[in-house]
PDB file of N, CA and C in Angstrom:
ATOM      1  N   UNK A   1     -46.536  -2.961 -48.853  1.00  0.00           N
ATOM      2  CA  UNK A   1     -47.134  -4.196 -49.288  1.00  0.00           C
ATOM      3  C   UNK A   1     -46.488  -5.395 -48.601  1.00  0.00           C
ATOM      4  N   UNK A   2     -45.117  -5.239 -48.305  1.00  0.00           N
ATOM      5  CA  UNK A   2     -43.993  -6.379 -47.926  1.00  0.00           C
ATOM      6  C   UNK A   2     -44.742  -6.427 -46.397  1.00  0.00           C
ATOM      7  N   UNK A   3     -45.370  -5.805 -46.049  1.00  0.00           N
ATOM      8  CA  UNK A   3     -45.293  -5.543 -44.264  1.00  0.00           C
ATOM      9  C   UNK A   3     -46.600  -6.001 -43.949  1.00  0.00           C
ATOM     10  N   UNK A   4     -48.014  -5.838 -45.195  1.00  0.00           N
ATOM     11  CA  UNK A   4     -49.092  -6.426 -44.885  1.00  0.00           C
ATOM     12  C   UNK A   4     -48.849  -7.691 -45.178  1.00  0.00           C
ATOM     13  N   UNK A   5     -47.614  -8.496 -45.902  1.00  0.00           N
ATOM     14  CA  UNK A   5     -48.186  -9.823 -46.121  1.00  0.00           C
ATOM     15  C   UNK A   5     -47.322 -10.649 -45.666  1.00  0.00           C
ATOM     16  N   UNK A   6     -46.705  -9.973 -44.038  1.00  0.00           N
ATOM     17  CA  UNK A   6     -45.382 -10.095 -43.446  1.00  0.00           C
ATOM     18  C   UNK A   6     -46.753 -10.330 -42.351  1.00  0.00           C
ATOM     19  N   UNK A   7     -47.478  -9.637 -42.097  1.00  0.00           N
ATOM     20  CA  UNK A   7     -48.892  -9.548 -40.819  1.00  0.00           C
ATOM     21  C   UNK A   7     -49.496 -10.633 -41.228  1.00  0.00           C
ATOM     22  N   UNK A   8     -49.892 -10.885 -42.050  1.00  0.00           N
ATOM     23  CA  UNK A   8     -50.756 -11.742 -42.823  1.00  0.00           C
ATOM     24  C   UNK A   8     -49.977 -13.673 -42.283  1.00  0.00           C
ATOM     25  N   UNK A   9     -48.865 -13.334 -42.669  1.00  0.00           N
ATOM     26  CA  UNK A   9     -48.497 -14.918 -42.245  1.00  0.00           C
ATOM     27  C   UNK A   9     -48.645 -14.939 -40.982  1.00  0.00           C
ATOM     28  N   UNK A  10     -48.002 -14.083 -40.243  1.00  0.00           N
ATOM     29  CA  UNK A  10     -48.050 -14.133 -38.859  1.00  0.00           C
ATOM     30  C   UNK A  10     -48.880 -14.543 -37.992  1.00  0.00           C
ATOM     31  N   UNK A  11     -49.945 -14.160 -38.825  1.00  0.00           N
ATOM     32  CA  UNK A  11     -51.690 -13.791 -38.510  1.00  0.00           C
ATOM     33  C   UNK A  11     -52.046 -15.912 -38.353  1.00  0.00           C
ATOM     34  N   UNK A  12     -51.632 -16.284 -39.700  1.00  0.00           N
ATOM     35  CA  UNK A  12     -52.364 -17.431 -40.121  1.00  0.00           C
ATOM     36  C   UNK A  12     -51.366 -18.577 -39.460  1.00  0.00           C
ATOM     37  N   UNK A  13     -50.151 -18.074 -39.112  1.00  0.00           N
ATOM     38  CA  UNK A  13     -49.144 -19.103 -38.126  1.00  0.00           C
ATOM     39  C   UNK A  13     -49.366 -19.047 -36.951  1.00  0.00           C
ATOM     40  N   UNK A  14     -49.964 -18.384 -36.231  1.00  0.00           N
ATOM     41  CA  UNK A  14     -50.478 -17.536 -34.948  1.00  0.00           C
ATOM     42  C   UNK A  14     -51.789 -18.826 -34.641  1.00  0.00           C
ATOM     43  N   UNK A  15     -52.968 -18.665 -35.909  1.00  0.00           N
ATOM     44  CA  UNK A  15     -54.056 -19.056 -35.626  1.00  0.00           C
ATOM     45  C   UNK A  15     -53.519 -20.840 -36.081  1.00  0.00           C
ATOM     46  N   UNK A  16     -52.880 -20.927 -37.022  1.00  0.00           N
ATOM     47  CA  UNK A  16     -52.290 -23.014 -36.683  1.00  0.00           C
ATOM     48  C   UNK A  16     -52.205 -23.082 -35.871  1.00  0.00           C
ATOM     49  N   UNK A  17     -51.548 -22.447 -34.674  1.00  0.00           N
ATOM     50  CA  UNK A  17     -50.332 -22.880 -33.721  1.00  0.00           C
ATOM     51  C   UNK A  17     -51.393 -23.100 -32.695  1.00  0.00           C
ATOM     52  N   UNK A  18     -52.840 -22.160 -32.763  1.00  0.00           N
ATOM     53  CA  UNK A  18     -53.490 -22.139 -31.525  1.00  0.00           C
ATOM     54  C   UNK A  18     -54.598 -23.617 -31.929  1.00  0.00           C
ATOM     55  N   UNK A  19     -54.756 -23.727 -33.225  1.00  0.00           N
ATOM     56  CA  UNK A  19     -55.637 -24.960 -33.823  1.00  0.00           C
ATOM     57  C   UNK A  19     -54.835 -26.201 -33.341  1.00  0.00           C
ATOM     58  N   UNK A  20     -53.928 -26.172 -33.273  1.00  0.00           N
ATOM     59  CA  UNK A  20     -53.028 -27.252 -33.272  1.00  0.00           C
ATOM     60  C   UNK A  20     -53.022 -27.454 -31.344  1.00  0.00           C
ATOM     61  N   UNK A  21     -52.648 -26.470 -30.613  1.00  0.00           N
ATOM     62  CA  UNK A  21     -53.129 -26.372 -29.227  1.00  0.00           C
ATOM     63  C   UNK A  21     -54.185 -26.947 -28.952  1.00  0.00           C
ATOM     64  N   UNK A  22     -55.669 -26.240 -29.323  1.00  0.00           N
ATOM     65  CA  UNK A  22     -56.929 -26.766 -28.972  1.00  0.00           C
ATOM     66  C   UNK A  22     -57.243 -28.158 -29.278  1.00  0.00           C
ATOM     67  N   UNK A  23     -56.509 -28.683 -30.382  1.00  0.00           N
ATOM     68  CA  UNK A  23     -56.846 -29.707 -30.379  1.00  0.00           C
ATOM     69  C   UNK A  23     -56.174 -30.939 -29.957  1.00  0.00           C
ATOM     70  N   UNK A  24     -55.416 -31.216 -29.138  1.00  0.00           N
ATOM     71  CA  UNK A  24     -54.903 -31.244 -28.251  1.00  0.00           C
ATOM     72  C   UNK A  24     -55.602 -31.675 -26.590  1.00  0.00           C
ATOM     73  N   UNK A  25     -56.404 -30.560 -26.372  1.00  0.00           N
ATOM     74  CA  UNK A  25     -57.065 -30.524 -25.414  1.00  0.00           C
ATOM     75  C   UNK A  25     -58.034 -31.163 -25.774  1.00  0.00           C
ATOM     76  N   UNK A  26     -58.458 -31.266 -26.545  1.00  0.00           N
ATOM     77  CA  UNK A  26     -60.089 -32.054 -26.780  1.00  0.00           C
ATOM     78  C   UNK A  26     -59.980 -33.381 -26.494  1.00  0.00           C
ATOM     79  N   UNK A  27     -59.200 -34.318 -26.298  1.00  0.00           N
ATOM     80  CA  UNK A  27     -59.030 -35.441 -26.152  1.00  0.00           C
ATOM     81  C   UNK A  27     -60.133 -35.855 -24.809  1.00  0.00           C
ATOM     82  N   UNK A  28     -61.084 -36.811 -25.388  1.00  0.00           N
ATOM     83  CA  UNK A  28     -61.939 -37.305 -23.886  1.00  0.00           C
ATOM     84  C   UNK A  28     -60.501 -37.860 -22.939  1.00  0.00           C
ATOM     85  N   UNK A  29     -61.348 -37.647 -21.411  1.00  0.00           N
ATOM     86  CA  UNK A  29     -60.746 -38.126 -20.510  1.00  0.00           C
ATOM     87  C   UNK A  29     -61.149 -39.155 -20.502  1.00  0.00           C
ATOM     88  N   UNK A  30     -60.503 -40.274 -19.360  1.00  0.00           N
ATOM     89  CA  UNK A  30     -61.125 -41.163 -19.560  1.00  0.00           C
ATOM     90  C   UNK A  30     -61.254 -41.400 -17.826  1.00  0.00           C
ATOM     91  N   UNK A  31     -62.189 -42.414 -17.678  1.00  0.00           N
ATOM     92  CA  UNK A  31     -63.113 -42.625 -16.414  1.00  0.00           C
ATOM     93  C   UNK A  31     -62.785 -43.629 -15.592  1.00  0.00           C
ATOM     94  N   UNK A  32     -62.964 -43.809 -14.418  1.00  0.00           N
ATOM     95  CA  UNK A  32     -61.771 -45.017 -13.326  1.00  0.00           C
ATOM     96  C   UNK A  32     -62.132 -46.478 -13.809  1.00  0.00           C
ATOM     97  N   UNK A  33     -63.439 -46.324 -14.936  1.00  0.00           N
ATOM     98  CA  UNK A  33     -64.006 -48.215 -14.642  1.00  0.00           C
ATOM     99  C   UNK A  33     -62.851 -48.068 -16.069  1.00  0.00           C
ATOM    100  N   UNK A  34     -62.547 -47.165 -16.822  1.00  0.00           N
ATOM    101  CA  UNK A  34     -62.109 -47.627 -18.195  1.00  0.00           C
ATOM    102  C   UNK A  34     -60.155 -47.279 -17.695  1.00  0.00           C
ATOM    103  N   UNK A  35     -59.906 -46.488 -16.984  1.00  0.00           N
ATOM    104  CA  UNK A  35     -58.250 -47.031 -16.532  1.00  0.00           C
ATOM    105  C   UNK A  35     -58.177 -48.088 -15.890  1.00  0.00           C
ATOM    106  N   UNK A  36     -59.274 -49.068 -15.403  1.00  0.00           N
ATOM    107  CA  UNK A  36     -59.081 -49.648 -14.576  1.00  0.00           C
ATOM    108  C   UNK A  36     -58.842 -50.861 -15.434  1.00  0.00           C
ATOM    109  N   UNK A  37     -59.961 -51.039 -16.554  1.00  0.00           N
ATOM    110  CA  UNK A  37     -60.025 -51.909 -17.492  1.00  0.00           C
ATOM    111  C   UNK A  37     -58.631 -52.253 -18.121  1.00  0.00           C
ATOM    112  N   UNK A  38     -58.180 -50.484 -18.623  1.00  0.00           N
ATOM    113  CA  UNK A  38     -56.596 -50.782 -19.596  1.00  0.00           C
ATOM    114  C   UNK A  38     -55.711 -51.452 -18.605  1.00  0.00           C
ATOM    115  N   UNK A  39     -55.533 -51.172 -17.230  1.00  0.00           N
ATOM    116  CA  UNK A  39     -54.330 -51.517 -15.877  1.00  0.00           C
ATOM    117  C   UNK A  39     -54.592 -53.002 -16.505  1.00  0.00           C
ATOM    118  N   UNK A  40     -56.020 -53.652 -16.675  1.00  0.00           N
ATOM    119  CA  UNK A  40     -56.211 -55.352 -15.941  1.00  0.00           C
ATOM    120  C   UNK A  40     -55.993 -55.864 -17.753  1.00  0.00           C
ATOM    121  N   UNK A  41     -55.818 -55.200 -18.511  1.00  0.00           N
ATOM    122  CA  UNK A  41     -55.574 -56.113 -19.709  1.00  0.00           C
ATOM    123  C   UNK A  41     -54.566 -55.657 -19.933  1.00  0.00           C
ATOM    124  N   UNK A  42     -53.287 -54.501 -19.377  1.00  0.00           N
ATOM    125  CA  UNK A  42     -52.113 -54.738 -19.391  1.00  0.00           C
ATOM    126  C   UNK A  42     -51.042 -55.921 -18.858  1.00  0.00           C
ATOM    127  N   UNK A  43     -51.580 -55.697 -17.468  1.00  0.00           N
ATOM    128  CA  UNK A  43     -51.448 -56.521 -16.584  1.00  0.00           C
ATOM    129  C   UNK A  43     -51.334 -58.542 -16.976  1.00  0.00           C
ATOM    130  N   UNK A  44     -52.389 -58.405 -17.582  1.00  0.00           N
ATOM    131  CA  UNK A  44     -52.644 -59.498 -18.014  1.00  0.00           C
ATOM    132  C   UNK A  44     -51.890 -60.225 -19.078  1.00  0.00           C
ATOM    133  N   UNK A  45     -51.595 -59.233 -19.744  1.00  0.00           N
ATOM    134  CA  UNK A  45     -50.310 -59.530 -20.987  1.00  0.00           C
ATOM    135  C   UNK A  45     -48.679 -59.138 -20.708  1.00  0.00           C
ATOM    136  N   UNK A  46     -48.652 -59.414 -19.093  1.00  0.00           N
ATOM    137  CA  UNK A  46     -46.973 -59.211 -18.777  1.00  0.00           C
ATOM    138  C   UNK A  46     -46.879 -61.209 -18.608  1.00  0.00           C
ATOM    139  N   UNK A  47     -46.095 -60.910 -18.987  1.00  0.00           N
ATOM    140  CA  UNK A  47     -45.316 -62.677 -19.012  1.00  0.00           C
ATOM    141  C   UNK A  47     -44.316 -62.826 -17.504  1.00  0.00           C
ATOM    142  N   UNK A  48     -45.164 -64.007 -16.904  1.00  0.00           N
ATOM    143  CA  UNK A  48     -43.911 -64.158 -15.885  1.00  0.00           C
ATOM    144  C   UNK A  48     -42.866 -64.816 -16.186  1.00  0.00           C
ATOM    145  N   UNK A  49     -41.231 -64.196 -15.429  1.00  0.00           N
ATOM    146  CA  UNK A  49     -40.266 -65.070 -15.983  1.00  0.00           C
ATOM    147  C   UNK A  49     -39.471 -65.161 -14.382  1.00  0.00           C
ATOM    148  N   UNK A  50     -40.345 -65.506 -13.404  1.00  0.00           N
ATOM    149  CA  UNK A  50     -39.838 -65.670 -12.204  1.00  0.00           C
ATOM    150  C   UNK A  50     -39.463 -67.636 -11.777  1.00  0.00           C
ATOM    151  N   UNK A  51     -38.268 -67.024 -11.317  1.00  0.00           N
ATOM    152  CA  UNK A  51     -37.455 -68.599 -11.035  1.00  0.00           C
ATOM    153  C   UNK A  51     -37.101 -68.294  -9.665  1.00  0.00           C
ATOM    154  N   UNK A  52     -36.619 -69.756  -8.934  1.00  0.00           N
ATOM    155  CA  UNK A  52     -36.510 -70.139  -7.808  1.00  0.00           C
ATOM    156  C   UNK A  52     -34.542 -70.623  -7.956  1.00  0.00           C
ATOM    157  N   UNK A  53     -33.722 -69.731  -7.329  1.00  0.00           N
ATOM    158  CA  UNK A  53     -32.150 -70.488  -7.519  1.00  0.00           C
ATOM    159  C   UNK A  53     -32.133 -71.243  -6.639  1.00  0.00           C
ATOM    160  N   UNK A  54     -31.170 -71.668  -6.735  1.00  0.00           N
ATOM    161  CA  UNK A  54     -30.491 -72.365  -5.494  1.00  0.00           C
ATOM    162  C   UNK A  54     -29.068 -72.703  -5.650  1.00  0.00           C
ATOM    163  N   UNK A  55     -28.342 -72.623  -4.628  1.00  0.00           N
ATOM    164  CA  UNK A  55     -27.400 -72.628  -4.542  1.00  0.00           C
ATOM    165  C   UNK A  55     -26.362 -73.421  -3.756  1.00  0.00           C
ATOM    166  N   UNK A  56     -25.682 -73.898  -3.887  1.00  0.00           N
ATOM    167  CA  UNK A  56     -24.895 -75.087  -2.835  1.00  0.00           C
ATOM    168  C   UNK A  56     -23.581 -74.383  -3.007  1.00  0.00           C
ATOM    169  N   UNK A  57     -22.640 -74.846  -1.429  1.00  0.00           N
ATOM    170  CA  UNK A  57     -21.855 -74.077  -0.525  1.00  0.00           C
ATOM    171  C   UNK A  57     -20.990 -75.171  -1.187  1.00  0.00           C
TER     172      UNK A  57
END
């Protein structure tokens, strides 16, 4: 009895592990106009913090 319900988990940790895999994969890809989109509204929200030194001898 100990050994069928020793199979039994195995069985149902086996089939999570692969639910949990597949889904996973299902994620849409996404397409060059829509990475292109996320790049230009990342892009867009970097802050410049560029300065000019100078220095005397």
């Amino acid at each position: 009895m100990r050994n069928m319900a020793t199979k039994k988990m195995l069985f149902l940790l086996a089939l999570v592990i692969l639910d949990l895999f597949a889904s996973g994969c299902g994620e849409k890809e996404l397409n060059a106009e829509e990475i292109a989109a996320r790049m230009l509204e990342k892009q867009n929200n970097i802050e410049d913090y560029s300065y000019t030194m100078h220095m005397t001898y």
